[in-house]
Protein backbone atom coordinates (compact mmCIF):
# COMPACT_ATOMS: atom_id res chain seq x y z
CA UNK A 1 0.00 0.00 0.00
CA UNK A 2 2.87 2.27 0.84
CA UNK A 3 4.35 1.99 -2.61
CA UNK A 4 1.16 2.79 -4.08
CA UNK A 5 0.38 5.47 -2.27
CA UNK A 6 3.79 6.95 -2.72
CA UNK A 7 3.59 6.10 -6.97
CA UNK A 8 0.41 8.19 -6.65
CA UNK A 9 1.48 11.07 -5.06
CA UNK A 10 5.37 11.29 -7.20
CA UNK A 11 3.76 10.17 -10.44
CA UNK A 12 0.31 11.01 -11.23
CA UNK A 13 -0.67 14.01 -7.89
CA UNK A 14 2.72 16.19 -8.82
CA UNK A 15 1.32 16.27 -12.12
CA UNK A 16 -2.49 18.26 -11.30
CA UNK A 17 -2.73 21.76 -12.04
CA UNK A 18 -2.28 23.75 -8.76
CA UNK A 19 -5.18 25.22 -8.26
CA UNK A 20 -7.00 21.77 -9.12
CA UNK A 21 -8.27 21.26 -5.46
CA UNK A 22 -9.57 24.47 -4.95
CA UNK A 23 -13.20 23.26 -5.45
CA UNK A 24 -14.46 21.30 -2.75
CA UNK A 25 -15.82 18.82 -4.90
CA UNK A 26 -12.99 18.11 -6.93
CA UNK A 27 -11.26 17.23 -2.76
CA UNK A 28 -14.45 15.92 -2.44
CA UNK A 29 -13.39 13.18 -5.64
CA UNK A 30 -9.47 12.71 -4.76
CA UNK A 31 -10.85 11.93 -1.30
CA UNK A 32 -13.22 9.24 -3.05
CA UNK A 33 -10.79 7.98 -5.74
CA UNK A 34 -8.49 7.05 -2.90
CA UNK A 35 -10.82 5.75 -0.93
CA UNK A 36 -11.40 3.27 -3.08
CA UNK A 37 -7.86 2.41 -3.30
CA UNK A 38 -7.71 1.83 0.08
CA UNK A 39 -10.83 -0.31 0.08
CA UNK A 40 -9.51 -2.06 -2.31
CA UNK A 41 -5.72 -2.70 -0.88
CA UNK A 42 -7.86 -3.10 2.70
CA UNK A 43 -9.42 -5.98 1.27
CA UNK A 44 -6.80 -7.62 -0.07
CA UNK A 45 -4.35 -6.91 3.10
CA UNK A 46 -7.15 -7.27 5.57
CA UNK A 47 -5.90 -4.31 7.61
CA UNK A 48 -8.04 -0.86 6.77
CA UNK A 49 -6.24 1.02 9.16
CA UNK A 50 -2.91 0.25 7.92
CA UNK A 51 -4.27 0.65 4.66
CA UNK A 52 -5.69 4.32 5.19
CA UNK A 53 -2.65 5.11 7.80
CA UNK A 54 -0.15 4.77 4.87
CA UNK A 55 -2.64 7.15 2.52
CA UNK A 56 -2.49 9.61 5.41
CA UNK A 57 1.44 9.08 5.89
CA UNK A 58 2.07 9.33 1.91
CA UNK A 59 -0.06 12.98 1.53
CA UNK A 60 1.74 14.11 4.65
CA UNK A 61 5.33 12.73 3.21
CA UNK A 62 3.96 14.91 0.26
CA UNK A 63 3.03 18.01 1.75
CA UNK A 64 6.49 18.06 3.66
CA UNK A 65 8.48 17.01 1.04
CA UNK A 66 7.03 20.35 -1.05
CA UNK A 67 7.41 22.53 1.84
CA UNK A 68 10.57 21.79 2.40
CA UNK A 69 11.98 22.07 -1.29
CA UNK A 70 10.23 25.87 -0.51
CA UNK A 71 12.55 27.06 2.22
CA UNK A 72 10.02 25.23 4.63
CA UNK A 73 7.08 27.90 3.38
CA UNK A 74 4.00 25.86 2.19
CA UNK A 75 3.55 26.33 -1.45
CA UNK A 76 -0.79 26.87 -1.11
CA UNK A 77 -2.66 25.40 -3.89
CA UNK A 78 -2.97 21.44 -4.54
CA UNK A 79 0.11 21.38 -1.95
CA UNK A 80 -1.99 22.57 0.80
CA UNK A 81 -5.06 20.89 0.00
CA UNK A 82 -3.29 17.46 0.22
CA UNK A 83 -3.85 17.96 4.39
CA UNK A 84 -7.79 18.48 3.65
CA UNK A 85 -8.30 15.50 1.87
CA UNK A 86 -5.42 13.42 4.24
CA UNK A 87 -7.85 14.60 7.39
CA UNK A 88 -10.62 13.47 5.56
CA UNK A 89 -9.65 10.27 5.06
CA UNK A 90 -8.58 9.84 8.33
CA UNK A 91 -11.90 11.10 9.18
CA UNK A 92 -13.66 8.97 7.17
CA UNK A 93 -11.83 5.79 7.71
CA UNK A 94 -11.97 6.36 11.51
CA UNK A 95 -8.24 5.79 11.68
CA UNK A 96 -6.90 5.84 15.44
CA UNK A 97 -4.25 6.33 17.33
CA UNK A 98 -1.23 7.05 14.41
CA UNK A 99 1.96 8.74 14.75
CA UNK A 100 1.11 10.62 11.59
């Protein structure tokens, strides 16, 4: 799950327009799409949690990765909006007691 998560966010999120999660309901579908990634990684694993704690860890890993290639000064646009839709999912997925 890690790997994918990671694959996602180097290969296919770094490549959005910025201002592509501006819209609530286009957080509103990222949130979904990867939801259903972890459902389906969740099902083959058997661990949710895990599953959605590695989606949570990989936005963050994201988010700070971007920050810090900015002099530590978040870059706003898509690279903010990564935390909405990681707190979502965390949310959503009821995940408990991570380190992330």
């Amino acid at each position: 799950m890690e790997m994918i998560m990671d694959c996602f966010f180097e290969n296919v999120f770094s490549e959005i327009d910025r201002a592509d999660l501006l819209a609530r309901y286009k957080r509103r579908n990222m949130v979904e799409y990867l939801s259903t990634v972890i459902q389906a990684c969740s099902h083959v694993e058997g661990q949710p949690q895990e599953a959605c704690r590695s989606a949570v860890a990989s936005a963050l890993n994201f988010h700070a990765s971007t920050r810090g290639q900015n002099g530590q000064v978040c870059l706003m646009g898509k690279y903010h909006n990564v935390l909405y839709v990681a707190a979502r999912l965390a949310f959503d997925w009821k995940l408990e007691h991570s380190e992330t």
